[in-house]
N, C-alpha and C. Protein backbone atom coordinates (compact mmCIF):
# COMPACT_ATOMS: atom_id res chain seq x y z
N UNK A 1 -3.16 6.54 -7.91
CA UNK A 1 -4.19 5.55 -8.28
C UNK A 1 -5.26 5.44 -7.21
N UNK A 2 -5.08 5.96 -6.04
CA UNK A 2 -5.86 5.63 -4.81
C UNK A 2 -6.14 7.32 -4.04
N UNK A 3 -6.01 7.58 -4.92
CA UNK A 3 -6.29 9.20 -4.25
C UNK A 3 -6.42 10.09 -5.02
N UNK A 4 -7.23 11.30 -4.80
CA UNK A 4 -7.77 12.62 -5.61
C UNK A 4 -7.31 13.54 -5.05
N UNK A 5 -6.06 13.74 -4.65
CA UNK A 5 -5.74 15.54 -3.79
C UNK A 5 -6.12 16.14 -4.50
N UNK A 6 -6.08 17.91 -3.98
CA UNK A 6 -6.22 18.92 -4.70
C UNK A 6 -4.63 19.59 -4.38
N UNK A 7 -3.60 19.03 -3.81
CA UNK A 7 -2.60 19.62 -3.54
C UNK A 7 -1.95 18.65 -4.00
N UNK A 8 -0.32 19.08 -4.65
CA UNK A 8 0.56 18.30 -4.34
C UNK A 8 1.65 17.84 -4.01
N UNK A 9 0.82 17.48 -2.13
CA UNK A 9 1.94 17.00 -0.88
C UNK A 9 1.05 15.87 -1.12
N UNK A 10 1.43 14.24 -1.12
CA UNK A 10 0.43 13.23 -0.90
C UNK A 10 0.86 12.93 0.57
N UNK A 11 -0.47 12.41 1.15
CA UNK A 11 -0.30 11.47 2.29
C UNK A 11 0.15 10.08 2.34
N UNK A 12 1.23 10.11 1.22
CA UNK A 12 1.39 8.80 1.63
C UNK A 12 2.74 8.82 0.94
N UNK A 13 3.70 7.94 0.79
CA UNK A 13 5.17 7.37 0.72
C UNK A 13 5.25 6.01 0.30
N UNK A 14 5.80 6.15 -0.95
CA UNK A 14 5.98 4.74 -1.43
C UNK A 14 7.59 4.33 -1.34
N UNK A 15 7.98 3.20 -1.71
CA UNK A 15 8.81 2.56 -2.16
C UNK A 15 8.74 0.94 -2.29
N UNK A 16 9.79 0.62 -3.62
CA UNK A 16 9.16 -0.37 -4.34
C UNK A 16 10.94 -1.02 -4.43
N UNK A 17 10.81 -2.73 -4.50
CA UNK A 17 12.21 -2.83 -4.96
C UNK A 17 11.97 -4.34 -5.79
N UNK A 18 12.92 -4.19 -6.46
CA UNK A 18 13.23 -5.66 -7.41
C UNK A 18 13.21 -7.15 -6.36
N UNK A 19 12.68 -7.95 -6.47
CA UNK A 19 12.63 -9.19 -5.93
C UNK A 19 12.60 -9.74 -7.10
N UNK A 20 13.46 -10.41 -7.73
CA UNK A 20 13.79 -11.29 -8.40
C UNK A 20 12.75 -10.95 -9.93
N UNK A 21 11.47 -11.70 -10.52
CA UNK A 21 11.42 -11.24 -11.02
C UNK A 21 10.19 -10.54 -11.12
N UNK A 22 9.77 -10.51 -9.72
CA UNK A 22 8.87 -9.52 -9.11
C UNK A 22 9.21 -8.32 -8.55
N UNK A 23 8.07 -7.15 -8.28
CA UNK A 23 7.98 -6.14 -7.83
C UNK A 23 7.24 -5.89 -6.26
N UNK A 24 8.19 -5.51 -5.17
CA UNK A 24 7.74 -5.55 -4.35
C UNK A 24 7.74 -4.24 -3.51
N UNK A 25 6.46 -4.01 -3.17
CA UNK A 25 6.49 -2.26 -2.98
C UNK A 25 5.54 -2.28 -1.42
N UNK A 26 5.61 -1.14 -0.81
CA UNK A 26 4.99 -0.54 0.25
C UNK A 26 4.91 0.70 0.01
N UNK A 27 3.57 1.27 0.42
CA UNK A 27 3.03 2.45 0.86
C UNK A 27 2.89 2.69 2.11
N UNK A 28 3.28 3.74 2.59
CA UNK A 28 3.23 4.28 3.71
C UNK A 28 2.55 5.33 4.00
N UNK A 29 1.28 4.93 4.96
CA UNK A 29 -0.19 6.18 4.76
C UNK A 29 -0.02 7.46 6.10
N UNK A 30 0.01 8.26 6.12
CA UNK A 30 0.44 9.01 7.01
C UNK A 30 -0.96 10.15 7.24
N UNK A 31 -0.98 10.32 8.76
CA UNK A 31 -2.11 11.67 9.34
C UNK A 31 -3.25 10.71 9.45
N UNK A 32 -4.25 12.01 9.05
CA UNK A 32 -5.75 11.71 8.62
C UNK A 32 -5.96 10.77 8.11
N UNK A 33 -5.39 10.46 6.69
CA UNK A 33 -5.29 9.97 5.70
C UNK A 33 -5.31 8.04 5.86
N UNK A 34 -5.03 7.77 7.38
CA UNK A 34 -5.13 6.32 8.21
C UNK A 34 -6.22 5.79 7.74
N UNK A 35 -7.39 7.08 8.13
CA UNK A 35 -8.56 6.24 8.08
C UNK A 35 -9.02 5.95 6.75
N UNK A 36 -8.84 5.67 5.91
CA UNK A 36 -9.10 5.71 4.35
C UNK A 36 -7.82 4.11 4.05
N UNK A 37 -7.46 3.66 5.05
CA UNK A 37 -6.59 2.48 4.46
C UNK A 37 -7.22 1.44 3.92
N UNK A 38 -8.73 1.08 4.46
CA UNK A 38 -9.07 -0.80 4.04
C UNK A 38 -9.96 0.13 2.96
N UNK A 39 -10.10 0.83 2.66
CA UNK A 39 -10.86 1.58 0.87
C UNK A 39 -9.33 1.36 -0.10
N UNK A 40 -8.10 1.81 0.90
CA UNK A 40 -7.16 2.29 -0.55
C UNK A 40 -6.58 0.34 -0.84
N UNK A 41 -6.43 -0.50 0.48
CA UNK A 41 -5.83 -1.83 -0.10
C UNK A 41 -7.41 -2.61 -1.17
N UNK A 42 -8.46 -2.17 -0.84
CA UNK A 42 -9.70 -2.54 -1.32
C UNK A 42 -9.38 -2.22 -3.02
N UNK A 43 -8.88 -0.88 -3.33
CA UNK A 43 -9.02 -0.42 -4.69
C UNK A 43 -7.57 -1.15 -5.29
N UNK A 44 -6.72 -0.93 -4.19
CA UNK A 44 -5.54 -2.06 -5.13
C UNK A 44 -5.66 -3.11 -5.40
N UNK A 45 -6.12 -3.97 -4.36
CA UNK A 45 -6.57 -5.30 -5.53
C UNK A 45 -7.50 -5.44 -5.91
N UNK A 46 -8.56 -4.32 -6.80
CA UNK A 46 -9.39 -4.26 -7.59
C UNK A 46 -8.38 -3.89 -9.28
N UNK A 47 -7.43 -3.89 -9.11
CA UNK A 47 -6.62 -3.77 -10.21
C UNK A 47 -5.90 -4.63 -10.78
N UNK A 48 -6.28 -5.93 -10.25
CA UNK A 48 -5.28 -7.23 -10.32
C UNK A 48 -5.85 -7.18 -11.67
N UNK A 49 -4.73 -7.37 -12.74
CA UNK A 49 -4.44 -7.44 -14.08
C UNK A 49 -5.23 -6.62 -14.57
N UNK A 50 -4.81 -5.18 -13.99
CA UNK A 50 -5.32 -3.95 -14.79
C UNK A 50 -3.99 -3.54 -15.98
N UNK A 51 -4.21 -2.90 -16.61
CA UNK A 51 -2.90 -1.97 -17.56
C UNK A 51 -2.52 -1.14 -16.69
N UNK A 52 -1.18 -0.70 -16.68
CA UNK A 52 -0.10 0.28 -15.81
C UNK A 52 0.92 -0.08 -16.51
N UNK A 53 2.09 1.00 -15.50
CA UNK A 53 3.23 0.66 -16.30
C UNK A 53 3.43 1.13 -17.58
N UNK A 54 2.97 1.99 -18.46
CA UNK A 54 3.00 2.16 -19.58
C UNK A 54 2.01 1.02 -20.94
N UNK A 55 1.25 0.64 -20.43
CA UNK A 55 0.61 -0.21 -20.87
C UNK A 55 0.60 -1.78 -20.92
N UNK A 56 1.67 -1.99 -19.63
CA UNK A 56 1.41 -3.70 -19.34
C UNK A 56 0.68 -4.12 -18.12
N UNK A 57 0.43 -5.29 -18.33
CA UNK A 57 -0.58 -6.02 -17.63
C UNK A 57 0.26 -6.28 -16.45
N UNK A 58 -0.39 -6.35 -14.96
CA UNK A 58 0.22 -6.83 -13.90
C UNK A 58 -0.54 -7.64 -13.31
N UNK A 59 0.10 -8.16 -12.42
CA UNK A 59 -0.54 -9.01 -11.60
C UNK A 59 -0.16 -8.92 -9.82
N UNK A 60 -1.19 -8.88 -9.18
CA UNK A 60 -1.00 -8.99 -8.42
C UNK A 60 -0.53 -10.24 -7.25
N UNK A 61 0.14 -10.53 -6.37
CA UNK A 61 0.35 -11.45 -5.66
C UNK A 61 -0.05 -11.86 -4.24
N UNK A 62 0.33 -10.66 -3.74
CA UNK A 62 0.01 -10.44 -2.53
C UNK A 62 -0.32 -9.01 -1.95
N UNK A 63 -1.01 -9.12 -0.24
CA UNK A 63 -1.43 -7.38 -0.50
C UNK A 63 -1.20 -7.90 1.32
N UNK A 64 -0.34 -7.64 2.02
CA UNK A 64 -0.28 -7.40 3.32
C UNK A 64 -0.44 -5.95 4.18
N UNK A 65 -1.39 -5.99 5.28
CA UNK A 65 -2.05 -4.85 5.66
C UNK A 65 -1.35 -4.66 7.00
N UNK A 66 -0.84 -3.59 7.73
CA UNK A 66 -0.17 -3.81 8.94
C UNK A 66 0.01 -2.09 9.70
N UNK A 67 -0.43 -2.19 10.69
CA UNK A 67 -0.17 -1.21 11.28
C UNK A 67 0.82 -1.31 12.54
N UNK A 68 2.16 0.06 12.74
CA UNK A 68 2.86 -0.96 13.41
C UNK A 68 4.07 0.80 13.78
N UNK A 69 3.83 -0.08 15.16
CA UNK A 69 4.50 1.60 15.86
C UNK A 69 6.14 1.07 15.26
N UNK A 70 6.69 2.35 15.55
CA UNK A 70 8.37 1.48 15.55
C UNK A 70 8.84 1.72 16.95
N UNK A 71 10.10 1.27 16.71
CA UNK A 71 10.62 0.71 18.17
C UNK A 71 11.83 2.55 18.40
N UNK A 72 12.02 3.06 18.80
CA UNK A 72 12.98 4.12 19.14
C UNK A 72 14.19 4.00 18.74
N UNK A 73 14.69 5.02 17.82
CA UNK A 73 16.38 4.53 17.63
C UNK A 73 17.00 5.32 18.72
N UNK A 74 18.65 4.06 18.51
CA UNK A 74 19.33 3.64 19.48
C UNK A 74 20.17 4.90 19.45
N UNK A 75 20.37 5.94 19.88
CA UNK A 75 21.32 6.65 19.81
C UNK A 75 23.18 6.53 20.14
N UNK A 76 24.01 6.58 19.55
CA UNK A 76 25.10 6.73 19.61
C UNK A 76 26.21 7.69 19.13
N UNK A 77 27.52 7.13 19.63
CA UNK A 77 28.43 8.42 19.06
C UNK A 77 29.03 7.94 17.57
N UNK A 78 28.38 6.44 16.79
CA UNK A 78 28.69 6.81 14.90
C UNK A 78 27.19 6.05 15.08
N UNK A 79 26.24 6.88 13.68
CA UNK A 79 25.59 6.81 13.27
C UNK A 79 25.44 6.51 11.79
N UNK A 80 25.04 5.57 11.24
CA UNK A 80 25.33 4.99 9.69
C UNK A 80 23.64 5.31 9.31
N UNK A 81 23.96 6.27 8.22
CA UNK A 81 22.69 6.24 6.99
C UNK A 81 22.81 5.83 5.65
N UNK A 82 21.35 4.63 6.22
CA UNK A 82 21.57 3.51 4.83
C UNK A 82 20.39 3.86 3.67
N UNK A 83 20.56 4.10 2.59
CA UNK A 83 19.83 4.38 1.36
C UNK A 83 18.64 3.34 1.69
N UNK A 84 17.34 3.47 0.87
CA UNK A 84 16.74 2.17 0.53
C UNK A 84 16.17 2.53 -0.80
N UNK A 85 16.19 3.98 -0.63
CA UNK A 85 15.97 4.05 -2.49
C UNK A 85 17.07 5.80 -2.63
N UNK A 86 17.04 5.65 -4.03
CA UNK A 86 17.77 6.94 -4.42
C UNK A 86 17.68 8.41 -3.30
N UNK A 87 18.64 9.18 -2.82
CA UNK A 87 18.34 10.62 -2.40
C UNK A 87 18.88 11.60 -3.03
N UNK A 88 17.98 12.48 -3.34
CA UNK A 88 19.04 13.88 -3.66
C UNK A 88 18.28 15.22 -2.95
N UNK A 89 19.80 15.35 -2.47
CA UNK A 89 19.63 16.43 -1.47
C UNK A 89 20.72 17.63 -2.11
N UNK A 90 20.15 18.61 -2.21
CA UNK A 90 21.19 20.21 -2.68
C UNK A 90 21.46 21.01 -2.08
N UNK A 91 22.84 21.85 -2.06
CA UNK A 91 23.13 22.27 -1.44
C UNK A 91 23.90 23.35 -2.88
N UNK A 92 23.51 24.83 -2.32
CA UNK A 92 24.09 25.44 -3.49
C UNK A 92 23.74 25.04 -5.24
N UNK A 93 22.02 24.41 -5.34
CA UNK A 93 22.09 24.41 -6.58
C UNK A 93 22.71 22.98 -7.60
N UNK A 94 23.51 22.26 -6.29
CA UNK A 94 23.80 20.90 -6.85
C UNK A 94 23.93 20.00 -6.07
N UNK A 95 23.79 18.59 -6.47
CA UNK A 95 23.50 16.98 -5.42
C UNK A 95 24.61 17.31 -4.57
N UNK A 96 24.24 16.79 -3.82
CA UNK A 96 25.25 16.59 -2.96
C UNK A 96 25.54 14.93 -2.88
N UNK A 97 26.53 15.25 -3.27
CA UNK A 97 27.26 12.91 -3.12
C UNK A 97 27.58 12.91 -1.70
N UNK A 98 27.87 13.84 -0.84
CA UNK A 98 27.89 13.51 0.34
C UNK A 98 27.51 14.11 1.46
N UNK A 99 26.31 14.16 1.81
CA UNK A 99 25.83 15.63 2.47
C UNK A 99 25.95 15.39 3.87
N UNK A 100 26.24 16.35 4.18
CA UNK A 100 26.64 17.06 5.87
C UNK A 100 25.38 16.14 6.86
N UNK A 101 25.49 16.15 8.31
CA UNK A 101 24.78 15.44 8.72
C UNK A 101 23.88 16.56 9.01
N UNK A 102 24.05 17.61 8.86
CA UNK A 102 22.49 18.95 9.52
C UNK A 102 22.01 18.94 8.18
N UNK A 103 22.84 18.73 6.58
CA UNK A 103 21.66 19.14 5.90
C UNK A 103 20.51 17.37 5.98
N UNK A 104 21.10 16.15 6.04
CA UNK A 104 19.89 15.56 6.45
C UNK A 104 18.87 15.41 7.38
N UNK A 105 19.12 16.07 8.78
CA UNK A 105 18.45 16.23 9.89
C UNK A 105 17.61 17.65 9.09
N UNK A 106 17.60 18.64 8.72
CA UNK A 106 16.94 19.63 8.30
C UNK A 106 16.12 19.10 7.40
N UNK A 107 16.54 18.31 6.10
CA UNK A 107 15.55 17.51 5.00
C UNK A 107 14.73 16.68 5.67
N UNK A 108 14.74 16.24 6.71
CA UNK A 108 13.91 15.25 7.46
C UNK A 108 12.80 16.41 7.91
N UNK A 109 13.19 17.46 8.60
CA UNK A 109 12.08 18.30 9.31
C UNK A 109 11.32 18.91 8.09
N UNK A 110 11.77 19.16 6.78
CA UNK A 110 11.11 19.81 5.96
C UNK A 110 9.98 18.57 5.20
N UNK A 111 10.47 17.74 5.50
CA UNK A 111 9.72 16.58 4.49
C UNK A 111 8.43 16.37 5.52
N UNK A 112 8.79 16.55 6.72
CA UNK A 112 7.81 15.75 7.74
C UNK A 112 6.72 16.90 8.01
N UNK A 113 7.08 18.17 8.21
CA UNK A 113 6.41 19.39 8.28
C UNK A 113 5.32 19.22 6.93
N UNK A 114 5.96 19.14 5.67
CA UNK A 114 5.06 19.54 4.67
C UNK A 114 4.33 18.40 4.56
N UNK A 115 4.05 17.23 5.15
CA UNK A 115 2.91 16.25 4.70
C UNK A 115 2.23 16.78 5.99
N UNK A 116 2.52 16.92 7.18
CA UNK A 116 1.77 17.01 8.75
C UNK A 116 0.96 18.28 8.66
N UNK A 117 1.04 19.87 7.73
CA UNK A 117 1.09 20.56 7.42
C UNK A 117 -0.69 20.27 7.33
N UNK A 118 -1.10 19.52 6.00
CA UNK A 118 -1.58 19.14 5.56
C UNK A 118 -2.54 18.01 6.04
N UNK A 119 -2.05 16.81 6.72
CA UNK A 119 -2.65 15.49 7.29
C UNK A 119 -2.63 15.48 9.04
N UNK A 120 -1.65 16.33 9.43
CA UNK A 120 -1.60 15.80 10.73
C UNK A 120 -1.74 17.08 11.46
N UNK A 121 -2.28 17.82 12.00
CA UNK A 121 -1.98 19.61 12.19
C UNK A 121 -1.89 18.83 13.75
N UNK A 122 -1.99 18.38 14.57
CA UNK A 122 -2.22 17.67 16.06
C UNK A 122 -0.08 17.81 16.34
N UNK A 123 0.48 17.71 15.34
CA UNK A 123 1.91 17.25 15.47
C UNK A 123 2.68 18.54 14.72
N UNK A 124 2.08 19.41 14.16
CA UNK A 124 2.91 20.26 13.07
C UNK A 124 2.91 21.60 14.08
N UNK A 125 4.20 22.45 13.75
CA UNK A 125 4.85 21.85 13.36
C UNK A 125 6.24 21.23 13.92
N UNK A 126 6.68 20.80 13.77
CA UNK A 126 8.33 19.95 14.28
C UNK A 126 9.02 21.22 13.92
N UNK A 127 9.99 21.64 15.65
CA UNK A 127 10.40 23.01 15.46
C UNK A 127 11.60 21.75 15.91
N UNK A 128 13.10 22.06 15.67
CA UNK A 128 14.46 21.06 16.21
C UNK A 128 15.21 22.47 17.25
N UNK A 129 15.57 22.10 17.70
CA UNK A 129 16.97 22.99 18.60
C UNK A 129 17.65 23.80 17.89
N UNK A 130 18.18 24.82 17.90
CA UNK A 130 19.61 25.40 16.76
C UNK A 130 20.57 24.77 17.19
N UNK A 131 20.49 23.81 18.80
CA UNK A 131 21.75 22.87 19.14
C UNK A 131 22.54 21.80 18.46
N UNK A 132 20.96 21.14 17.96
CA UNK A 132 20.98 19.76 17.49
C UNK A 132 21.44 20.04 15.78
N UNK A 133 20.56 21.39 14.82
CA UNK A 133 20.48 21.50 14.05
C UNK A 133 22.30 22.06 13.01
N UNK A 134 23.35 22.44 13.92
CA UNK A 134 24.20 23.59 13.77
C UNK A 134 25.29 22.19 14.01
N UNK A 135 25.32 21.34 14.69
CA UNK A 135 25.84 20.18 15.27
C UNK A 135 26.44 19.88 14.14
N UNK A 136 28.28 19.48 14.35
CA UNK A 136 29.14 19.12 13.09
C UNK A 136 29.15 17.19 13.92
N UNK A 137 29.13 16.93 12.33
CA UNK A 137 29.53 15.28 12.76
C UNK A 137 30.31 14.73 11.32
N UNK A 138 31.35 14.82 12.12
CA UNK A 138 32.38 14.36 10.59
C UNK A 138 32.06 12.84 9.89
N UNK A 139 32.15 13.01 8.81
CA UNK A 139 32.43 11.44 7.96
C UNK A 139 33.24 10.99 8.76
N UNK A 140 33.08 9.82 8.89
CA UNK A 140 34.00 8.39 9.15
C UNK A 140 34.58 7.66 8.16
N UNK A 141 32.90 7.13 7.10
CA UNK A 141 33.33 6.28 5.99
C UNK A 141 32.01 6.50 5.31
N UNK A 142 32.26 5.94 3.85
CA UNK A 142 31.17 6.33 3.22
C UNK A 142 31.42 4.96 2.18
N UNK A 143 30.48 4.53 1.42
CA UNK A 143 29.90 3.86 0.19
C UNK A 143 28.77 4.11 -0.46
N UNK A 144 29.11 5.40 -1.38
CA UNK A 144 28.30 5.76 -1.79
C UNK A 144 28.51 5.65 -3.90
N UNK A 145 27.24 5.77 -4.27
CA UNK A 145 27.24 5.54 -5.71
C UNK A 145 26.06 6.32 -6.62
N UNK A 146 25.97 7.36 -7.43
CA UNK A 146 25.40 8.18 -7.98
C UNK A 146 24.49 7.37 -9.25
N UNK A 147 23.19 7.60 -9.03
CA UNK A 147 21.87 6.70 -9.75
C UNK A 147 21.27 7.37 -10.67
N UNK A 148 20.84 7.20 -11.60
CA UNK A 148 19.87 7.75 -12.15
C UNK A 148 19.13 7.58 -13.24
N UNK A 149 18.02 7.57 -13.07
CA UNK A 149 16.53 6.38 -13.47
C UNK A 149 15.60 7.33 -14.46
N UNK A 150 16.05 6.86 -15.40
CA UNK A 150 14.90 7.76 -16.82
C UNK A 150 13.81 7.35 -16.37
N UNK A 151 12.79 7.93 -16.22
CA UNK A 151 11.34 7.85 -16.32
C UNK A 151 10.43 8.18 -17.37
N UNK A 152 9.39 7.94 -17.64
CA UNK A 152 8.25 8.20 -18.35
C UNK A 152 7.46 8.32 -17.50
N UNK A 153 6.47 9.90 -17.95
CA UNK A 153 5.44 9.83 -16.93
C UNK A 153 4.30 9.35 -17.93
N UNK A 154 2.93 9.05 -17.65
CA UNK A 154 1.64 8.58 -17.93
C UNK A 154 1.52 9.78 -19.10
N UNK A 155 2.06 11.13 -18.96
CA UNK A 155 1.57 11.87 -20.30
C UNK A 155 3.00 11.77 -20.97
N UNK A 156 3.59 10.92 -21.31
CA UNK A 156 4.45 10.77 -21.68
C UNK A 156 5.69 11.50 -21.95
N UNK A 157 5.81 11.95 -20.90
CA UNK A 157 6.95 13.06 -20.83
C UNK A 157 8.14 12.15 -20.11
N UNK A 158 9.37 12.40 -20.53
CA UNK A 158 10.77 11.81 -20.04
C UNK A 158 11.16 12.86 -18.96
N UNK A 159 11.34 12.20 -17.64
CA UNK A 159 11.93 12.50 -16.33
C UNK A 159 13.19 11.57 -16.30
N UNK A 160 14.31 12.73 -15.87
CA UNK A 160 15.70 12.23 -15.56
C UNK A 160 15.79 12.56 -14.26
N UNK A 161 15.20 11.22 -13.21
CA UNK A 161 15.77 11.19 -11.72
C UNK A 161 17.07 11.05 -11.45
N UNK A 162 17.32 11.99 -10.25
CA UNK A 162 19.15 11.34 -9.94
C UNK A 162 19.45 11.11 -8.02
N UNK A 163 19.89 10.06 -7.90
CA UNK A 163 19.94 10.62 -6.37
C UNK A 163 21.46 9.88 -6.25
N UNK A 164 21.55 9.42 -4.78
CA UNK A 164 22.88 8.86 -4.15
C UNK A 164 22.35 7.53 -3.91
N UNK A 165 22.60 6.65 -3.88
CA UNK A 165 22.69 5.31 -3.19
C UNK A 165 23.78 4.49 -2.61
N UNK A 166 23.44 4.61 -1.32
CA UNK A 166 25.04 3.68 -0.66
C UNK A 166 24.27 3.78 0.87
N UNK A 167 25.95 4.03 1.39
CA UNK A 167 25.60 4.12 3.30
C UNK A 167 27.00 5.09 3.51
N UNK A 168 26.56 6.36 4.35
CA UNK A 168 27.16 7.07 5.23
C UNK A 168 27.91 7.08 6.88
N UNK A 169 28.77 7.17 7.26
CA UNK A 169 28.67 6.63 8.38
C UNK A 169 28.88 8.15 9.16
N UNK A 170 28.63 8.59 9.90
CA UNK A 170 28.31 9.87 10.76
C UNK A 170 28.89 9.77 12.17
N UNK A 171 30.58 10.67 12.92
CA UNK A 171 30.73 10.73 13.85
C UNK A 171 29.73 11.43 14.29
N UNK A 172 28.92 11.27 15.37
CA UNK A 172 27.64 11.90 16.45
C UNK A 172 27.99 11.95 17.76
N UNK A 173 29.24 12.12 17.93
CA UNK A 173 29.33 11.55 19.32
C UNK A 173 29.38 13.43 19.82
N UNK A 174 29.60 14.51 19.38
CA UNK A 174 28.67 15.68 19.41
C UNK A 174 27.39 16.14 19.15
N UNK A 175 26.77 15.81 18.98
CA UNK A 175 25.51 15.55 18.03
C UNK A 175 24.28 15.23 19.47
N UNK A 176 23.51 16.14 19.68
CA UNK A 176 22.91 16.12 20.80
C UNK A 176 21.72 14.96 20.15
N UNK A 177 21.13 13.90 21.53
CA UNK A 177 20.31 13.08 20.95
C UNK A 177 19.04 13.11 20.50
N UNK A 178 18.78 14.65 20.21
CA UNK A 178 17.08 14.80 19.60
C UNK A 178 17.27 14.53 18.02
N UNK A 179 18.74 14.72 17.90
CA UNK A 179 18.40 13.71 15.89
C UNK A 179 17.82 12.66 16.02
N UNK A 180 17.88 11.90 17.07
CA UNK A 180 17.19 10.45 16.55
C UNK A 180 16.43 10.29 16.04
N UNK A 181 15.22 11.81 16.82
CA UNK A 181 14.05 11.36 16.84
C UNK A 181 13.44 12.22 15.40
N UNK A 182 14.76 12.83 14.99
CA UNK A 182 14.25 13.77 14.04
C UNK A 182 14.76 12.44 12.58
N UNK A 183 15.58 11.90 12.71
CA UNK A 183 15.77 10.97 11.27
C UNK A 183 14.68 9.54 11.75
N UNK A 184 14.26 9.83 13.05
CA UNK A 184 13.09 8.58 12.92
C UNK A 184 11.64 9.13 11.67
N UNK A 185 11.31 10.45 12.44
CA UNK A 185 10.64 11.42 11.52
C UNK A 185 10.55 11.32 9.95
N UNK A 186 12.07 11.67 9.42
CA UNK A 186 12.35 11.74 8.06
C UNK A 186 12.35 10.26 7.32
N UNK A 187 12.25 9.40 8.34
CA UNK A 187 12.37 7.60 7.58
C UNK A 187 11.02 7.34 7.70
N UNK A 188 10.13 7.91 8.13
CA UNK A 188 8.35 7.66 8.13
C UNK A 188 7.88 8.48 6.35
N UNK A 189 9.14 8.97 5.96
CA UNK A 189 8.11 9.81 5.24
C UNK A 189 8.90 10.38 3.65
N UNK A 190 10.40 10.24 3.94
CA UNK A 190 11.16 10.10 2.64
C UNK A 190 11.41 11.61 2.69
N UNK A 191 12.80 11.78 2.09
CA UNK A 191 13.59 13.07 2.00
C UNK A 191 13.94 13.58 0.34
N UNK A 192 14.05 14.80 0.43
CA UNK A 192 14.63 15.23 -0.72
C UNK A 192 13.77 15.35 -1.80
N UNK A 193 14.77 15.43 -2.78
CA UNK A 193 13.76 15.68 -4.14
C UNK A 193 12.66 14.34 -4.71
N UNK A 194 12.26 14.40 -5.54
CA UNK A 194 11.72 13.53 -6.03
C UNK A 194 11.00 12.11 -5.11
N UNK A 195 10.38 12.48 -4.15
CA UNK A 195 9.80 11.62 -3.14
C UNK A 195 8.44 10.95 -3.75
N UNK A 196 8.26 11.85 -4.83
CA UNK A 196 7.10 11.22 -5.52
C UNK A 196 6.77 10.10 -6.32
N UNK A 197 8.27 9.79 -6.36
CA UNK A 197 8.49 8.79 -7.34
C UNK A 197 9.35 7.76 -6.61
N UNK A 198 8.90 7.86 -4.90
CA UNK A 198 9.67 6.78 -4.42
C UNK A 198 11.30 7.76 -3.55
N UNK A 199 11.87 8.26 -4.81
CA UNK A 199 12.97 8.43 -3.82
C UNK A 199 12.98 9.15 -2.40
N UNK A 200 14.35 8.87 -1.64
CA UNK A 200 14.25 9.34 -0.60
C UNK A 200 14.28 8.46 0.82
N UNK A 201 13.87 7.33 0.29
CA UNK A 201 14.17 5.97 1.41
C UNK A 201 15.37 5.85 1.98
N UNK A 202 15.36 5.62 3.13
CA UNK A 202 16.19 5.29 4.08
C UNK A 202 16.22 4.70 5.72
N UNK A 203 17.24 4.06 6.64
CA UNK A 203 16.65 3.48 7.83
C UNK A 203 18.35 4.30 8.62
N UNK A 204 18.33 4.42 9.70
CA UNK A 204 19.16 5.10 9.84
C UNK A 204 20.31 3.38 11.19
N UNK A 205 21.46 3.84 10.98
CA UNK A 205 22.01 2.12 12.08
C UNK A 205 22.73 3.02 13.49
N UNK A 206 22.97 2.21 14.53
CA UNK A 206 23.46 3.09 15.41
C UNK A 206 25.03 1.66 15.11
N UNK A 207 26.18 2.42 15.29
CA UNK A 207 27.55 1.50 14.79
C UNK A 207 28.50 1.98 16.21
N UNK A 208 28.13 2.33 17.54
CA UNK A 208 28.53 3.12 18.32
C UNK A 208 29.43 1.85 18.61
């Protein structure tokens, strides 16, 4: 709604969640693409009770603007990854309900490469260690639960999203500490399939 690529990697990362019986969402603008923020919150609430959605009316409520470094994660020897929206990550051709801790440190470098690729060339690209990358970190515990969200797109075609939703918990106490900085990476910017539609959210906990 706020952008014309000619490619499609967007510069930006959404996710949206149920508040009661509102909708409460963030975009996340990444690279170049910064300077174009008080045009893109300008054109969103130029839409207050436009049609979307398949043809309903919305309304807008609020529109908070914020720019905002993060703080460094805490590294330790268990590391917990918490969903915030659906992931699916493959391995061999099918989801994985519980994926290895290198294939998410690798989905993080691929997600972050292909928007920086594009928006940020000053940072691209993010090369990791074969130390950090090859690194076994066994399950501990897991709560995890398999999602999946029929869609309609605008040309009315039916999309069957599927990801994982829960929390992982990750022995790291092998696990050299440049993941941190590589799942800080992959939480700026959303992993896996279907990122376009939101999935892929996540914040990573240190449980050491």
């Amino acid at each position: 709604m706020v952008f014309k690529e000619k490619q499609d990697i967007k510069p930006y990362s959404i996710l949206a969640f149920k508040a009661g019986d509102l909708i409460r969402g963030f975009i996340k603008v990444h690279g170049t693409k910064q300077r174009h923020v008080p045009e893109i919150v300008s054109r969103i609430n130029d839409h207050f009770c436009a049609l979307h959605f398949n043809g309903r009316e919305y309304e807008i409520e609020e529109i908070t603007v914020q720019r905002k470094e993060s703080e460094p994660l805490e590294w330790g020897s268990k590391m917990r990854i918490q969903s915030l929206s659906p992931i699916y990550l493959e391995k061999n051709e099918r989801m994985e309900i519980l994926p290895e801790f290198s294939h998410f440190l690798s989905a993080c470098i691929r997600a972050y490469n292909r928007i920086t690729k594009y928006y940020d060339r000053e940072v691209y690209p993010y090369r990791a260690s074969p130390e950090v990358l090859t690194a076994h970190a066994p399950i501990l515990d897991y709560d995890i639960k398999t999602v999946e969200i029929r869609h309609t797109s605008m040309a009315k075609r039916k999309i069957a999203l599927k990801g994982i939703s829960g929390s992982i918990l990750y022995d790291t106490s092998t696990v050299p500490a440049e993941a941190a900085q590589i799942l800080e990476i992959g939480s700026y910017v959303q992993i896996g399939k279907h990122t376009t539609y939101g999935f892929g959210g996540f914040m990573v906990k240190n449980e050491a």
